[in-house]
C-alpha atoms as a PDB file:
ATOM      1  CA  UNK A   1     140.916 137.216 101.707  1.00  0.00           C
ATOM      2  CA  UNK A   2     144.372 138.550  99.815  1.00  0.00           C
ATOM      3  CA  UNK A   3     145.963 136.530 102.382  1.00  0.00           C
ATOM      4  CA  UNK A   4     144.148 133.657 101.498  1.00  0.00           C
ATOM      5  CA  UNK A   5     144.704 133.967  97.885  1.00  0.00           C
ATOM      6  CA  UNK A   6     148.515 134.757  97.618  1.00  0.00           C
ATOM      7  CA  UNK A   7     148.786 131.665 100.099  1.00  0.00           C
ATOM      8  CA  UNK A   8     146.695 129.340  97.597  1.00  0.00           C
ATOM      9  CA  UNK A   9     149.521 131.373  94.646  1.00  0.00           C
ATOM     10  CA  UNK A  10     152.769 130.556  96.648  1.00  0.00           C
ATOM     11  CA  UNK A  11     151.763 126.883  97.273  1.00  0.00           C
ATOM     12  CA  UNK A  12     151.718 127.326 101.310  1.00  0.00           C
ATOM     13  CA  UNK A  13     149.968 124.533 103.002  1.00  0.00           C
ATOM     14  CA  UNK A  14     147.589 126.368 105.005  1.00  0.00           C
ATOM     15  CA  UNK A  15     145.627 127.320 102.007  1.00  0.00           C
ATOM     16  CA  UNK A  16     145.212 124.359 100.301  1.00  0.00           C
ATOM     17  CA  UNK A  17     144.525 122.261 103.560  1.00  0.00           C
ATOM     18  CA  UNK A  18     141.752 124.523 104.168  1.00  0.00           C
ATOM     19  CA  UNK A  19     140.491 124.400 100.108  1.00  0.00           C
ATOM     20  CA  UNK A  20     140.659 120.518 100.832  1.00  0.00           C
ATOM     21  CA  UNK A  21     139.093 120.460 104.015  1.00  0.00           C
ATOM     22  CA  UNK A  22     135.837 122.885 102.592  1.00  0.00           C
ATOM     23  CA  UNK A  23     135.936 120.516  99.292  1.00  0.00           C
ATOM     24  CA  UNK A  24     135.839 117.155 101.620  1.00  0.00           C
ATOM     25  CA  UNK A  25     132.590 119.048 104.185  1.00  0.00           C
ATOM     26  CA  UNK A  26     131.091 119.921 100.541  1.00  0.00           C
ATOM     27  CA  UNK A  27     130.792 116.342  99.407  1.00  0.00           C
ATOM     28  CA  UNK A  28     129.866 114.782 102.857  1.00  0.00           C
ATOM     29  CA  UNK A  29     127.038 117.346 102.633  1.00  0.00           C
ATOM     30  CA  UNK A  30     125.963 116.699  99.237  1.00  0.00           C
ATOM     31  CA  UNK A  31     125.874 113.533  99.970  1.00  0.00           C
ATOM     32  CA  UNK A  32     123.704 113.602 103.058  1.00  0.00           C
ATOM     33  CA  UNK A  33     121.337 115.960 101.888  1.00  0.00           C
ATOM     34  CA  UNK A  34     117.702 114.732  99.961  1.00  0.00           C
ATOM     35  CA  UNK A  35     117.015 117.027  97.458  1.00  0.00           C
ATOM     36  CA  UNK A  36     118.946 117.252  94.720  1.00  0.00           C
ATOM     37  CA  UNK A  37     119.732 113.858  93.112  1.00  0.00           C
ATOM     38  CA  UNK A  38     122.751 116.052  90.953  1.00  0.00           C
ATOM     39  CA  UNK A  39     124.903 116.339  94.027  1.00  0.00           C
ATOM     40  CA  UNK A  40     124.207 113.252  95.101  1.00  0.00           C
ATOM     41  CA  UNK A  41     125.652 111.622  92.264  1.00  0.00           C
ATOM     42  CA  UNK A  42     128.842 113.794  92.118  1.00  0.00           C
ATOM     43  CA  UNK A  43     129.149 113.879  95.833  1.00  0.00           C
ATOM     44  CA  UNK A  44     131.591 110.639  96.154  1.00  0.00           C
ATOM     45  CA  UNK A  45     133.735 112.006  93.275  1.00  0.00           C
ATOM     46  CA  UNK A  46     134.407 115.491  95.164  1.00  0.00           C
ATOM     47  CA  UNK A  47     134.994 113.877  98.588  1.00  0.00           C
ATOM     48  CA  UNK A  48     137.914 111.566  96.895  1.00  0.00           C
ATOM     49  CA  UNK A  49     139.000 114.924  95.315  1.00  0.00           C
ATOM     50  CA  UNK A  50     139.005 117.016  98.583  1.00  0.00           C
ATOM     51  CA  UNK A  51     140.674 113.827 100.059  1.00  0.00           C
ATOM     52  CA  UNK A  52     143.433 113.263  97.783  1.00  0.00           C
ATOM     53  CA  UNK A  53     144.236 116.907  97.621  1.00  0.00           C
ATOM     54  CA  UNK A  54     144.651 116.790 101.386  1.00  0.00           C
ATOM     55  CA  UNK A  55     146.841 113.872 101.215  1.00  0.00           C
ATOM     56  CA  UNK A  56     149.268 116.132  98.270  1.00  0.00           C
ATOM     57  CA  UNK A  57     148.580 118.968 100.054  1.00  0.00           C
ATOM     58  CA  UNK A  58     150.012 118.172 103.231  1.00  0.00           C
ATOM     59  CA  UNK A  59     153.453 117.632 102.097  1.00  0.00           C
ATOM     60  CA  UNK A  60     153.565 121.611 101.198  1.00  0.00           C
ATOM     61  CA  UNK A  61     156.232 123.926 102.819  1.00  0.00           C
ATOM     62  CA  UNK A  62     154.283 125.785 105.673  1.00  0.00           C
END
């Protein structure tokens, strides 16, 4: 997890793809599931976010 962490703190790609990736699978999730009508609503807004910070993200140094 340290790994993970000084990754996200140096700015290495890795890290942040796979923060992007989690927050993009969060939102599809939220948005399929039935339950909750809270993360429904919000679930477009984090999908765009986990989007667009894969789209910044992947010009990062390795």
């Amino acid at each position: 997890m340290s790994a993970f962490l000084k990754g996200l703190l140096q700015r290495r790609r890795g890290a942040w793809e796979l923060l992007a990736t989690i927050l993009i699978s969060l939102g599809v999730f939220m948005l399929m599931q039935p339950f909750w009508m809270m993360a429904f609503t919000y679930s477009f807004i984090v999908t765009l976010v986990g989007t667009v910070m894969f789209i910044v993200v992947s010009h990062f140094r390795e």
